[in-house]
C-alpha atoms as a PDB file:
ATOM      1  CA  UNK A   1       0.000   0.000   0.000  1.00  0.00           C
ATOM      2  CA  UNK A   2       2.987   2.375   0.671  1.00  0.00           C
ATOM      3  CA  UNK A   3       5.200   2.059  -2.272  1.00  0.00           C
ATOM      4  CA  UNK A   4       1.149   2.693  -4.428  1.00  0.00           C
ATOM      5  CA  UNK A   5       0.544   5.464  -2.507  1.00  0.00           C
ATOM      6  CA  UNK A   6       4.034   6.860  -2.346  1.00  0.00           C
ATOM      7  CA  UNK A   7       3.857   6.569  -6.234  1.00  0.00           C
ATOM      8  CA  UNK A   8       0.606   8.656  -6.230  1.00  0.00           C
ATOM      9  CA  UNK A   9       1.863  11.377  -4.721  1.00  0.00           C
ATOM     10  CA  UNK A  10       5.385  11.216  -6.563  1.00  0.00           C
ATOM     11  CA  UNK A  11       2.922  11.735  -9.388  1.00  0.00           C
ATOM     12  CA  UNK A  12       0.908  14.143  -8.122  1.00  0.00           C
ATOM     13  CA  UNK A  13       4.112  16.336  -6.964  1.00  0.00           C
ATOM     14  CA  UNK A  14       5.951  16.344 -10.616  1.00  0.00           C
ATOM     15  CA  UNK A  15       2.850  16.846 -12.430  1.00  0.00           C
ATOM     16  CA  UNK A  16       2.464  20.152 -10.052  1.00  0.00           C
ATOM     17  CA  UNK A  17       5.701  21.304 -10.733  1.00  0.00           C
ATOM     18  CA  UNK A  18       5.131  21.081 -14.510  1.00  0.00           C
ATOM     19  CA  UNK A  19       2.132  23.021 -14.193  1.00  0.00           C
ATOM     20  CA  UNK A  20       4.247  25.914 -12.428  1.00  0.00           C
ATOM     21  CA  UNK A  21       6.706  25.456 -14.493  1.00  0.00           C
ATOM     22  CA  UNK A  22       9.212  24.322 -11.562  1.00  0.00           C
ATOM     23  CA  UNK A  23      11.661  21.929 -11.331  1.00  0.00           C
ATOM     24  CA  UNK A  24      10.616  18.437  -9.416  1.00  0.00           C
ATOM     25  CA  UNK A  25      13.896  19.188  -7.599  1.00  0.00           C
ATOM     26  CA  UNK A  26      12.437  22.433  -6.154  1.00  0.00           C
ATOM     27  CA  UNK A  27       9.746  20.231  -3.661  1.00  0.00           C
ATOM     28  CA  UNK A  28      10.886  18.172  -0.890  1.00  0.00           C
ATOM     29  CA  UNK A  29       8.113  15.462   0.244  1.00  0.00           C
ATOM     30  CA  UNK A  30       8.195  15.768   4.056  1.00  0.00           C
ATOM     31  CA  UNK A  31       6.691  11.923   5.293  1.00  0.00           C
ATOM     32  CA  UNK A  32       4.682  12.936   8.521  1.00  0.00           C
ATOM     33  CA  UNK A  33       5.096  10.054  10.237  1.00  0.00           C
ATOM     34  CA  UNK A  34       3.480  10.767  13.409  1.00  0.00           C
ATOM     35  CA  UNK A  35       1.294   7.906  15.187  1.00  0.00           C
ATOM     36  CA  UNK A  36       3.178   5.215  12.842  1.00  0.00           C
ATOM     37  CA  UNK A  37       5.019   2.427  13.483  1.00  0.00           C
ATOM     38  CA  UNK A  38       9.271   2.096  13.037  1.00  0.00           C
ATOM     39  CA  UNK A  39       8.255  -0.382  10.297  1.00  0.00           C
ATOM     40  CA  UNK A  40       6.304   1.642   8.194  1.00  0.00           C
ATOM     41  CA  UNK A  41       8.833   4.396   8.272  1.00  0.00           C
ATOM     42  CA  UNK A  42      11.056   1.997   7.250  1.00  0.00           C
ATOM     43  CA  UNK A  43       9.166   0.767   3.981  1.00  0.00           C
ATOM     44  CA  UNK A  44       9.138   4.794   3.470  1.00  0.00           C
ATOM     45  CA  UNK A  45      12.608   4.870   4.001  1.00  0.00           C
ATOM     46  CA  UNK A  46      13.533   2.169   1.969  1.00  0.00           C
ATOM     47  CA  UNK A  47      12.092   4.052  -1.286  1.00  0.00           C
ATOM     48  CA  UNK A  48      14.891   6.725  -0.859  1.00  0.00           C
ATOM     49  CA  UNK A  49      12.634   9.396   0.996  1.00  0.00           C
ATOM     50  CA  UNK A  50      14.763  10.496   4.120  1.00  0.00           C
ATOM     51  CA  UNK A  51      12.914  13.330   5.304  1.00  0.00           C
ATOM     52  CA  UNK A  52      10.124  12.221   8.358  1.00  0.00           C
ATOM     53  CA  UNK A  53       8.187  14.881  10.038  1.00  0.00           C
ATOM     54  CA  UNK A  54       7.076  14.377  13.377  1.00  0.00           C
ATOM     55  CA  UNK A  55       4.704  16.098  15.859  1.00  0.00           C
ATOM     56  CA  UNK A  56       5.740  15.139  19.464  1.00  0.00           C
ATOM     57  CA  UNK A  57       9.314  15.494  21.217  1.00  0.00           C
ATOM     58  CA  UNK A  58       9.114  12.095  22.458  1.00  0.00           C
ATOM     59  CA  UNK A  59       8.025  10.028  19.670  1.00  0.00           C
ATOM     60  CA  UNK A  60      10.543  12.186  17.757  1.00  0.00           C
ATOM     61  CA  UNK A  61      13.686  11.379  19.771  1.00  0.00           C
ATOM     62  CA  UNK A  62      12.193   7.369  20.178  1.00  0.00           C
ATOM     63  CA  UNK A  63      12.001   7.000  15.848  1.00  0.00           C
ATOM     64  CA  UNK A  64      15.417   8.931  15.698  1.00  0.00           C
ATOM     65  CA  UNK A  65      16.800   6.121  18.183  1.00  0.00           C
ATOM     66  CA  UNK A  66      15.191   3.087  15.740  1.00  0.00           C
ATOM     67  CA  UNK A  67      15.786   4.674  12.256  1.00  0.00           C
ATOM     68  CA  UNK A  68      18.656   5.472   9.997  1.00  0.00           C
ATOM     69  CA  UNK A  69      21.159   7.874  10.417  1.00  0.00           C
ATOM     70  CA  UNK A  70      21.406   9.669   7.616  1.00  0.00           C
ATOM     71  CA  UNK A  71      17.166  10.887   7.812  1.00  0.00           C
ATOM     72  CA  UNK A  72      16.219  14.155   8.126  1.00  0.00           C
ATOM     73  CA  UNK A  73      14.162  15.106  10.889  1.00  0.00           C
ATOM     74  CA  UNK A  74      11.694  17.728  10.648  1.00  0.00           C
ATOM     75  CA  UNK A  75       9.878  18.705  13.897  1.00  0.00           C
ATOM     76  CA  UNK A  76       6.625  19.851  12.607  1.00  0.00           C
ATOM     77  CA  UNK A  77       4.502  20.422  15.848  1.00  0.00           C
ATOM     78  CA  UNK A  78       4.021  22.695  18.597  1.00  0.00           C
ATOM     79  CA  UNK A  79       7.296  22.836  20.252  1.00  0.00           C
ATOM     80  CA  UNK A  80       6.879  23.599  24.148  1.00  0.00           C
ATOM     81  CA  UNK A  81       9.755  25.600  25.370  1.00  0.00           C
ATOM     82  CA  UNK A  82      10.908  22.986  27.858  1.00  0.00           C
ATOM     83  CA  UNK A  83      11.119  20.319  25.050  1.00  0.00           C
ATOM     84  CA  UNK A  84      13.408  22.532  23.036  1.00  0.00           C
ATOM     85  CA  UNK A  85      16.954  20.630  24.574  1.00  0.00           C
ATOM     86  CA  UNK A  86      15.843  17.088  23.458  1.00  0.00           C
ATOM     87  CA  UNK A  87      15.490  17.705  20.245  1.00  0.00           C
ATOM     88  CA  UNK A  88      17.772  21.343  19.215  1.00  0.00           C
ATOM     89  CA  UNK A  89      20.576  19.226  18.073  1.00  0.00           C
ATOM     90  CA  UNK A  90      18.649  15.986  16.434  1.00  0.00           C
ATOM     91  CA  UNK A  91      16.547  17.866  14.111  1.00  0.00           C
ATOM     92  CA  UNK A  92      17.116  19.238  10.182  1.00  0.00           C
ATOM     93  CA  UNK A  93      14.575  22.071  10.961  1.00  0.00           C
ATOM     94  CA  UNK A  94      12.452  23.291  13.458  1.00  0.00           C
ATOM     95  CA  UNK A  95       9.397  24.283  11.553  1.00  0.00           C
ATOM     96  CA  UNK A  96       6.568  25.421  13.949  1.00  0.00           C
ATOM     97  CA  UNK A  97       8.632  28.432  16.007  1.00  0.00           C
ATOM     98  CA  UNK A  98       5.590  31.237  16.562  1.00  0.00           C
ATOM     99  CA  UNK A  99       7.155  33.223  19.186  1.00  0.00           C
ATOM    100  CA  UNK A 100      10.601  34.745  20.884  1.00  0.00           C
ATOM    101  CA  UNK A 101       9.945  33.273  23.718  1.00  0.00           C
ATOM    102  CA  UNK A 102       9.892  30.074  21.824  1.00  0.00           C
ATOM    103  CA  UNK A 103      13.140  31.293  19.511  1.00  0.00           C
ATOM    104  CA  UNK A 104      14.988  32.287  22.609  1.00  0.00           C
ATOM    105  CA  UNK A 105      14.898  29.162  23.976  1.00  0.00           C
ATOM    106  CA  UNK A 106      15.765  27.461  21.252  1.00  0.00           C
ATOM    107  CA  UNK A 107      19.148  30.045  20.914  1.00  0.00           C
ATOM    108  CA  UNK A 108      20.081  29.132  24.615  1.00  0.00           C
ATOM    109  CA  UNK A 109      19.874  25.550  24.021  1.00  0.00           C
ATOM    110  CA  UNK A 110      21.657  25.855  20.552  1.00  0.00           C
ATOM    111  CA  UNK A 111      24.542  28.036  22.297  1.00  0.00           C
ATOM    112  CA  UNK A 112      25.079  25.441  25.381  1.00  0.00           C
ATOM    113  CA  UNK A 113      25.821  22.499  22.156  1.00  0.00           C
ATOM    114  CA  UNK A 114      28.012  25.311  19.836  1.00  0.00           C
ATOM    115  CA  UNK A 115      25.233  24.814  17.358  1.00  0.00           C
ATOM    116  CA  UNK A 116      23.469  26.682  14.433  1.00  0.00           C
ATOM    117  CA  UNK A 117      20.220  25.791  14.460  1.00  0.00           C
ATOM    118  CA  UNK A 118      17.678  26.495  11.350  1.00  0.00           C
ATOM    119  CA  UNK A 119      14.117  27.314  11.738  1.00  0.00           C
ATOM    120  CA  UNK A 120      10.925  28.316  10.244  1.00  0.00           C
ATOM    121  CA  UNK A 121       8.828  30.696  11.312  1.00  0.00           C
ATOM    122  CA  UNK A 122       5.191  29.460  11.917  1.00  0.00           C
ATOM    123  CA  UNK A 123       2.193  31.402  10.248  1.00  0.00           C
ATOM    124  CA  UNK A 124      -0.956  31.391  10.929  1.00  0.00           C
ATOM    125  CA  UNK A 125      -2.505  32.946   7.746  1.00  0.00           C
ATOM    126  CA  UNK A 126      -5.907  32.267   8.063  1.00  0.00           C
ATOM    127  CA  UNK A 127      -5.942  33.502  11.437  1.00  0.00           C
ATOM    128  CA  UNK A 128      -7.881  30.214  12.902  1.00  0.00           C
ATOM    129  CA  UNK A 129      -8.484  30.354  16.297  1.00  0.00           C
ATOM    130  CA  UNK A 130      -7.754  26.445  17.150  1.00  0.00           C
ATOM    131  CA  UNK A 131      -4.440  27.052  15.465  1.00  0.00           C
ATOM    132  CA  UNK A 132      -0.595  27.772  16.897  1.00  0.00           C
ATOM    133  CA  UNK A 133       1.523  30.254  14.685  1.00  0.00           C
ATOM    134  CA  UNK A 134       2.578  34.153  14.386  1.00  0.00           C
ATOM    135  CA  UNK A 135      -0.659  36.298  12.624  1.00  0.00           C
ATOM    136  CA  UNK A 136       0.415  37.923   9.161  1.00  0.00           C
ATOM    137  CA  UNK A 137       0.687  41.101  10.411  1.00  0.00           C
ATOM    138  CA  UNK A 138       3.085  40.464  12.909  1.00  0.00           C
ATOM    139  CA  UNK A 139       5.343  37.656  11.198  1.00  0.00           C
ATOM    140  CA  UNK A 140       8.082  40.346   9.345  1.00  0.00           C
ATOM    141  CA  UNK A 141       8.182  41.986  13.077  1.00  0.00           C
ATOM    142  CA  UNK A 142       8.941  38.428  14.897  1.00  0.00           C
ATOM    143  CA  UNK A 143      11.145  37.818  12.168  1.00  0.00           C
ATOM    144  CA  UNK A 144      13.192  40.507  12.900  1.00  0.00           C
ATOM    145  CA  UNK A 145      13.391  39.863  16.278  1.00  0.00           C
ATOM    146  CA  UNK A 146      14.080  36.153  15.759  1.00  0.00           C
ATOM    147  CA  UNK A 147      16.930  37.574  13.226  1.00  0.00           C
ATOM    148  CA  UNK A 148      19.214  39.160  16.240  1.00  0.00           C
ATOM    149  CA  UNK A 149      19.115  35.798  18.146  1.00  0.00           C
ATOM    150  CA  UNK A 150      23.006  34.812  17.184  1.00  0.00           C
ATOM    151  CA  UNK A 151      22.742  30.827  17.146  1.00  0.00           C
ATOM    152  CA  UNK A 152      19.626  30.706  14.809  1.00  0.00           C
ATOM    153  CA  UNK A 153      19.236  31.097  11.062  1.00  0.00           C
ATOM    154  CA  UNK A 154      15.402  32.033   9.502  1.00  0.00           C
ATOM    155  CA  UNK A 155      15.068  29.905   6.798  1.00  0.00           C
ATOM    156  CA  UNK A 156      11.501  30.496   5.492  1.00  0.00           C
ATOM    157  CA  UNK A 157       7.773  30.137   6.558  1.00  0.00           C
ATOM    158  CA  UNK A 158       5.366  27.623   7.645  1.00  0.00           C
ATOM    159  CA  UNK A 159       1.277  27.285   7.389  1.00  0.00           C
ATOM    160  CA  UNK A 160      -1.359  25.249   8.004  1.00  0.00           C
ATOM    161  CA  UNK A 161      -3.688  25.955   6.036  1.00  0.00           C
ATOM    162  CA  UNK A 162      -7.838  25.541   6.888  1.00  0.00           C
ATOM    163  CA  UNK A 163      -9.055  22.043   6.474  1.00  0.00           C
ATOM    164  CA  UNK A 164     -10.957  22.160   3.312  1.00  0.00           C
ATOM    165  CA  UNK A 165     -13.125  19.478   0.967  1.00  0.00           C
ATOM    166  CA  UNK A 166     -11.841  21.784  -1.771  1.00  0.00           C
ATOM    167  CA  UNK A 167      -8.151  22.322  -2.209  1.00  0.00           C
ATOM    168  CA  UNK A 168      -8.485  25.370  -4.284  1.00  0.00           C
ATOM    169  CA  UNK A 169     -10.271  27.064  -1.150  1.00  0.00           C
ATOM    170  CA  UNK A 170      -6.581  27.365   0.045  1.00  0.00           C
ATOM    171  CA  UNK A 171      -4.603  28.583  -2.926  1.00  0.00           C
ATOM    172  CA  UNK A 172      -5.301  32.129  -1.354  1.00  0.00           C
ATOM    173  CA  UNK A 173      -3.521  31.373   1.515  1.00  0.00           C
ATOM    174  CA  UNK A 174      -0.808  29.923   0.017  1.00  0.00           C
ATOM    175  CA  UNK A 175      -0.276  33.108  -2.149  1.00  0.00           C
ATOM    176  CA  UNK A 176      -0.347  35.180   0.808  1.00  0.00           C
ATOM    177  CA  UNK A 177       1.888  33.311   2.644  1.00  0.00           C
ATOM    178  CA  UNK A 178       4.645  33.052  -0.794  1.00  0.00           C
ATOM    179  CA  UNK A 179       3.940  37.014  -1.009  1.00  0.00           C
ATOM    180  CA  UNK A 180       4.953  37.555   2.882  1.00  0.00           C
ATOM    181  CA  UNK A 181       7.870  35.469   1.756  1.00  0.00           C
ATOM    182  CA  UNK A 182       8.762  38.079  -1.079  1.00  0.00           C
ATOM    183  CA  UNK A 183       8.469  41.027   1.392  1.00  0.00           C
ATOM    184  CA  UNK A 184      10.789  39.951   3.729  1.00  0.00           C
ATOM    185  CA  UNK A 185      12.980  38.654   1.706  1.00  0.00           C
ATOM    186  CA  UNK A 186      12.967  42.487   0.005  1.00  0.00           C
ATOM    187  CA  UNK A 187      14.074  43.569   3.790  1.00  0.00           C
ATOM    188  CA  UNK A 188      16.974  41.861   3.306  1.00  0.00           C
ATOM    189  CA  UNK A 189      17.500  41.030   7.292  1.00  0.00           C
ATOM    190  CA  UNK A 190      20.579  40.149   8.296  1.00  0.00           C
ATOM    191  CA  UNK A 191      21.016  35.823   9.272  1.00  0.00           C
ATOM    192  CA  UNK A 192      16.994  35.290   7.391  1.00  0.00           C
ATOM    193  CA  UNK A 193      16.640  34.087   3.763  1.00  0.00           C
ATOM    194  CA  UNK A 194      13.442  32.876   2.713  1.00  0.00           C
ATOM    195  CA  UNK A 195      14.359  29.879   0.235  1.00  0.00           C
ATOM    196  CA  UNK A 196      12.176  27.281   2.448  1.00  0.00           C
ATOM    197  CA  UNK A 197       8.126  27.591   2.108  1.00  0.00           C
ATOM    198  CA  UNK A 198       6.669  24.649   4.003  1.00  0.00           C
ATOM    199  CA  UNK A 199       2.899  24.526   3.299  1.00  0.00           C
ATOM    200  CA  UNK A 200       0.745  22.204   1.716  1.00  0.00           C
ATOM    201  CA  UNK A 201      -0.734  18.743   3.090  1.00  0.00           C
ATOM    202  CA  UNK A 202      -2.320  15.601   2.155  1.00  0.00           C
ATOM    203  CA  UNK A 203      -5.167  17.263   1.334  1.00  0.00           C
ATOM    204  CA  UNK A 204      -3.712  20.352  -0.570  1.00  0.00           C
ATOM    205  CA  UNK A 205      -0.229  20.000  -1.506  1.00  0.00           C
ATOM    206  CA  UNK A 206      -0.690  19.820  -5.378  1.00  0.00           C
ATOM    207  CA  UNK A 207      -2.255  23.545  -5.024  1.00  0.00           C
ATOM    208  CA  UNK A 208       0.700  24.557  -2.398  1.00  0.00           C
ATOM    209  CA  UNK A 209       3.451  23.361  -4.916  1.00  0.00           C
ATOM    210  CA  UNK A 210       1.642  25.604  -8.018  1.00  0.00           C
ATOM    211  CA  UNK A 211       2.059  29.003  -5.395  1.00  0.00           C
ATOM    212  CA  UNK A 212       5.462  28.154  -4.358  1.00  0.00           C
ATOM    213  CA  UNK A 213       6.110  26.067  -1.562  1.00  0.00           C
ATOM    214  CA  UNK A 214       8.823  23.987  -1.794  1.00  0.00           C
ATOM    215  CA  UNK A 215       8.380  21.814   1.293  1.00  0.00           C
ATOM    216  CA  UNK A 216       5.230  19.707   1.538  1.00  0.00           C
ATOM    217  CA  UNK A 217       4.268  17.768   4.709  1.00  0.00           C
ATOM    218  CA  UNK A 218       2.194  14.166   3.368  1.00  0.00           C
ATOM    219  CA  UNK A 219       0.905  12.039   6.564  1.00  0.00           C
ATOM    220  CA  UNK A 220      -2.411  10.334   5.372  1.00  0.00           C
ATOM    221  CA  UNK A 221      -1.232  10.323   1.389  1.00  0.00           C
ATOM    222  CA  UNK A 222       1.724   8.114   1.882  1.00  0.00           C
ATOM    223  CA  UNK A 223       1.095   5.543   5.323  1.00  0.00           C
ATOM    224  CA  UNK A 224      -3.083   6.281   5.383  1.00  0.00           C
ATOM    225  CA  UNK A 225      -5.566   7.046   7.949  1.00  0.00           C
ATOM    226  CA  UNK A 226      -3.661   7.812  11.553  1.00  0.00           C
ATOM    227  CA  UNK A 227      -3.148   5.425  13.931  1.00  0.00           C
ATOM    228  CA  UNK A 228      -4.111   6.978  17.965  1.00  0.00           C
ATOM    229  CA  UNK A 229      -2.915   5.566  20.652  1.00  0.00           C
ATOM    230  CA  UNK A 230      -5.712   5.057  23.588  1.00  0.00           C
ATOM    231  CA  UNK A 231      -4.426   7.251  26.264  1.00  0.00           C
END
């Protein structure tokens, strides 16, 4: 079922670069592997995709312990400040910081290892209530402050977009996040480039790729339905 579905959205990826007129190259397919078992990661793995996005610090730091060195982790959920030193030096990319507080922590923990650590900053574009991230309006300013923090480097942006039937419902979100993108990239801050665009999900990813993003984040499209632990 993996390798089928894996080939569906390898599919569904180049044919959304062609209609951009991108490069394949250009997208990275994030595997959000959160809730799944070592084994299934490892099927993943064993197609040549070694980038896993996780959710939780612990099941982060137990998968990095089972898998592969050479994998790229990606730590793709709310990241509680106290968490930060389990995971500052494990990770590829922090995706999901949405305040100093959180940045700050993260540049403590970074200078205690001698470290450089790269992040994204977290929007929250269509300003839902039930979700974590910066608003639009005040991304460029926690950017900047982000930017003085010595043992970090801005790398891009991150959404969640709305959970729509519809993907096309979100192509206006994605353009607003790729056009914050361009204006603070036209700041030109010192220590933030904006090369990294991580938006787009099982659900909406084609639509993400055609407005720019050139991370996507696939959970349910490559290992299906979640799997929830009873707590």
């Amino acid at each position: 079922m993996i390798k089928e579905n894996l080939a569906t959205v390898e599919h569904n990826i180049a044919e959304a670069c062609k209609r951009a007129g991108r490069a394949r190259e250009e997208v990275t397919l994030i595997a959000v592997s959160k809730t799944k078992p070592v084994s299934m990661l490892q099927e993943v793995y064993d197609t040549g995709i070694h980038d896993f996005g996780e959710n939780k610090v612990q099941e982060l730091c137990e998968k990095i312990d089972e898998m592969p060195s050479d994998i790229r982790w990606h730590m793709i959920g709310h990241l509680q400040r106290n968490k930060v030193k389990y995971i500052v030096d494990r990770v590829a990319l922090i995706h999901s910081v949405d305040t100093y507080r959180l940045a700050e922590e993260i540049n403590i923990q970074a200078k205690k290892k001698n470290i450089i650590v790269p992040i994204l900053v977290e929007v929250n574009i269509a300003g839902e209530e039930s979700k974590f991230g910066t608003s639009a309006e005040d991304a460029l300013l926690l950017v900047e402050e982000i930017a003085q923090l010595e043992n970090i480097r801005i790398k891009g942006l991150m959404t969640i977009a709305p959970y729509v039937v519809d993907s096309e419902e979100n192509r206006l979100y994605f353009r607003k996040i790729k056009q914050l993108s361009v204006d603070i990239t036209n700041k030109n801050i010192h220590n933030v480039s904006m090369e990294i665009l991580s938006m787009g999900m099982t659900g909406d990813y084609a639509v993400a790729i055609e407005e720019g993003a050139t991370m996507v984040r696939v959970g349910t499209g490559i290992f299906g339905e979640r799997i929830y632990k009873n707590s």
